[in-house]
Protein backbone atom coordinates (compact mmCIF):
# COMPACT_ATOMS: atom_id res chain seq x y z
CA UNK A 1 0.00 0.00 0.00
CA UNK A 2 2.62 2.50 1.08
CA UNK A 3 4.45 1.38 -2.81
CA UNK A 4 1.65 2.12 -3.89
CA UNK A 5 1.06 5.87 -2.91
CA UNK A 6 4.22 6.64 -3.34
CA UNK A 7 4.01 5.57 -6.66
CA UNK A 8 1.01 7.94 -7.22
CA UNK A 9 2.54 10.75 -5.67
CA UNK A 10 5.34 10.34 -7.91
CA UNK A 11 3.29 10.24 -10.98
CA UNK A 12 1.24 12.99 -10.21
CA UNK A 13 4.34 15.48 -9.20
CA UNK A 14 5.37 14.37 -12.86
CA UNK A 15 2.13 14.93 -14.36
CA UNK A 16 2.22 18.46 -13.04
CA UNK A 17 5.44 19.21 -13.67
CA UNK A 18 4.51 17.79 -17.82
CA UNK A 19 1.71 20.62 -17.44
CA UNK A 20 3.50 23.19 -15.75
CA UNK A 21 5.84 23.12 -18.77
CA UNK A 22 3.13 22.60 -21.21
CA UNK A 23 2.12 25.47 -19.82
CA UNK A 24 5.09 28.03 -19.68
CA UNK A 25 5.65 26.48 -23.48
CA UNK A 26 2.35 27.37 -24.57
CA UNK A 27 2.93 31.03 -23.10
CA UNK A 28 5.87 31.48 -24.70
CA UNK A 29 4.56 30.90 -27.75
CA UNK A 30 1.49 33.27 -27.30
CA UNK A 31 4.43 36.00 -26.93
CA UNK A 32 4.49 36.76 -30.74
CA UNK A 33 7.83 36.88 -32.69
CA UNK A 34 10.83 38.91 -31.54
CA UNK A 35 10.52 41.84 -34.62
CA UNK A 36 14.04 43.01 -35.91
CA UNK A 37 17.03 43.39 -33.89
CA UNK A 38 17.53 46.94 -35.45
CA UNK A 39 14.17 48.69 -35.82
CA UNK A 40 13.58 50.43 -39.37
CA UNK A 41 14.94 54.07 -39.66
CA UNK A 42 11.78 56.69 -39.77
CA UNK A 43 10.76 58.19 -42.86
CA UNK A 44 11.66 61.25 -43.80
CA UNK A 45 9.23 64.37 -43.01
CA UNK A 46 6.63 64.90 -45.31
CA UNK A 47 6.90 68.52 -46.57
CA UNK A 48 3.19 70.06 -46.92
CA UNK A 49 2.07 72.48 -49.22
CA UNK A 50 1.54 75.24 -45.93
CA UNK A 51 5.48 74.48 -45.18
CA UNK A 52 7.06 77.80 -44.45
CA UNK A 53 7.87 81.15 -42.43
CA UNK A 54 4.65 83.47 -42.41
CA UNK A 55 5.61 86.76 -41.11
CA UNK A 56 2.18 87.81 -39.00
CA UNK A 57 0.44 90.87 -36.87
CA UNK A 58 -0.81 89.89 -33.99
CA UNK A 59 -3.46 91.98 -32.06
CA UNK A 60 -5.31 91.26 -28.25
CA UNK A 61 -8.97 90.86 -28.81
CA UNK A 62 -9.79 89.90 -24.94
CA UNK A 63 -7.92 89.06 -21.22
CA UNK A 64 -9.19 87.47 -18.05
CA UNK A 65 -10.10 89.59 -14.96
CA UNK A 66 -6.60 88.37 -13.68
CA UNK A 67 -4.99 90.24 -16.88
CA UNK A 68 -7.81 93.13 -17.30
CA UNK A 69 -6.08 96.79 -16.99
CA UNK A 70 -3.10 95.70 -16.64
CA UNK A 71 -0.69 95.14 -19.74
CA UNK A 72 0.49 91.23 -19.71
CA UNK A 73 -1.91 90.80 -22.96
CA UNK A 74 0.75 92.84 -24.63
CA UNK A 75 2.94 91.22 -27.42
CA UNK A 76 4.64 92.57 -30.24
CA UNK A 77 2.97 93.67 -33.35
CA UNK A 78 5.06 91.24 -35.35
CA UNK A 79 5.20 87.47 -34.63
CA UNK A 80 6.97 84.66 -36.79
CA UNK A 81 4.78 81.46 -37.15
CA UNK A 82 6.79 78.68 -38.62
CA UNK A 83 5.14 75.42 -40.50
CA UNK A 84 7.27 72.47 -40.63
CA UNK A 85 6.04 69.15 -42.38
CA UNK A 86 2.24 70.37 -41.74
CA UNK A 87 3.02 71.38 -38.26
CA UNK A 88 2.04 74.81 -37.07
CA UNK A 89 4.59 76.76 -34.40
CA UNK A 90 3.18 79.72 -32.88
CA UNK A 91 5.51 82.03 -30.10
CA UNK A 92 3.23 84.55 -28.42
CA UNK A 93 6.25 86.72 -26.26
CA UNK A 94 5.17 88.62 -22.91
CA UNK A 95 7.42 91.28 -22.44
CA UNK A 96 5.60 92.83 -19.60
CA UNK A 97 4.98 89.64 -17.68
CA UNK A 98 7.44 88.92 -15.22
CA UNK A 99 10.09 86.43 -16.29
CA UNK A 100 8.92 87.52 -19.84
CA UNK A 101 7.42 84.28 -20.87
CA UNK A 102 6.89 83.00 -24.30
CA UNK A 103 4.07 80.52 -24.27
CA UNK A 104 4.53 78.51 -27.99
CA UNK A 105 0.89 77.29 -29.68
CA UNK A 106 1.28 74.60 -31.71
CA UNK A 107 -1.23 73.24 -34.19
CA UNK A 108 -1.57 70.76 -37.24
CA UNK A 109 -3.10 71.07 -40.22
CA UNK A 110 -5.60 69.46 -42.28
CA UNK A 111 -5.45 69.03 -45.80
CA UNK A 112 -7.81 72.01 -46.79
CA UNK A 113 -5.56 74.47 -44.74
CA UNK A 114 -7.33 74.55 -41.89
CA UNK A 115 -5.01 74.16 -38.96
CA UNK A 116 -5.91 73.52 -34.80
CA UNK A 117 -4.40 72.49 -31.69
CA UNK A 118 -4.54 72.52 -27.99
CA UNK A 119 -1.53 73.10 -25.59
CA UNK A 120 -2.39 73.83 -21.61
CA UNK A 121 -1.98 77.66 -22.43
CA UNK A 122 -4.78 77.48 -24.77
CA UNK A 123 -5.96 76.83 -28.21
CA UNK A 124 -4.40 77.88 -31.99
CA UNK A 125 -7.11 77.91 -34.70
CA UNK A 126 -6.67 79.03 -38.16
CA UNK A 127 -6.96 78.46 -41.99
CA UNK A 128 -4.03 79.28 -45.16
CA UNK A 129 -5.49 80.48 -47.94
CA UNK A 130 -3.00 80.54 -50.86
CA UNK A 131 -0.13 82.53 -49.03
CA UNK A 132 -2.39 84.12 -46.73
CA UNK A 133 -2.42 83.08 -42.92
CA UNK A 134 -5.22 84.12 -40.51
CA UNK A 135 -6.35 82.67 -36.81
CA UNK A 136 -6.95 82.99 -33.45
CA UNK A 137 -5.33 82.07 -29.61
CA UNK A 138 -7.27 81.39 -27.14
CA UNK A 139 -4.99 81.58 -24.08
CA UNK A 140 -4.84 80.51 -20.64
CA UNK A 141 -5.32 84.39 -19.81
CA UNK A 142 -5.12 86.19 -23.58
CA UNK A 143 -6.79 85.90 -26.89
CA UNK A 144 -5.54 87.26 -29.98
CA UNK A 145 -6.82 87.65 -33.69
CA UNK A 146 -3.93 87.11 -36.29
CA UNK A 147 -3.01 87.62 -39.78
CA UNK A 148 -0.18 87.17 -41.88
CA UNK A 149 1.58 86.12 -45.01
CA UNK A 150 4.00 83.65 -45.81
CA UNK A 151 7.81 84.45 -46.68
């Protein structure tokens, strides 16, 4: 009798062990293949048709209460928005903020020339039309109206 269940024992501590490595072989191969040692270098940027410098005016169109009668809404006339491979990059300085920050909007466009995007400062919004650039900010304390042509 006591052959016996040892015998048992023994074959079921095999019999697990078997599935245990069933197991752990079965996962493995679940895992998928490896992929390339050396991943595949990016493509190159696509270049848009809105690629470019547009040289804009910027103007304040409305503040918060925070920024009312006070002059932090204030940014030069002249702002340069750059496009590169159908992304929009838009500086808005704040010279008479202190630490003079220059919060940068950045938005993509779609192919008709429309462009958007959303940063925590705010929102860019716009549309090129031929070489001509107009939109809006929406900041975290500003908005702006802008217009501008490209270089």
């Amino acid at each position: 009798m006591m052959r016996t269940k040892a015998c048992a024992i023994t074959l079921l501590l095999t019999m697990a062990g078997l599935l245990t490595m069933a197991g752990l072989l079965t996962l493995a191969g679940c895992a998928g293949p490896m992929g390339p040692l050396r991943p595949a270098p990016k493509p190159a940027a696509a270049i848009t048709a809105y690629d470019g410098t547009y040289r804009t005016t910027i103007r304040s169109t409305n503040s918060t209460r925070a920024a009312l009668g006070s002059s932090w809404c204030d940014a030069p006339p002249e702002v340069m928005a750059t496009v590169a491979s159908g992304d929009l990059t838009y500086p808005v300085p704040h010279p008479n903020v202190p630490g003079n920050p220059t919060p940068s909007f950045e938005a993509t466009f779609a192919a008709d020339g429309s462009f958007s995007g959303q940063v925590n400062d705010g929102t860019l919004t716009g549309r090129v039309t031929g070489g001509q650039m107009e939109g809006r900010i929406d900041g975290a304390a500003c908005s702006y109206a802008f217009t501008g042509q490209r270089l």
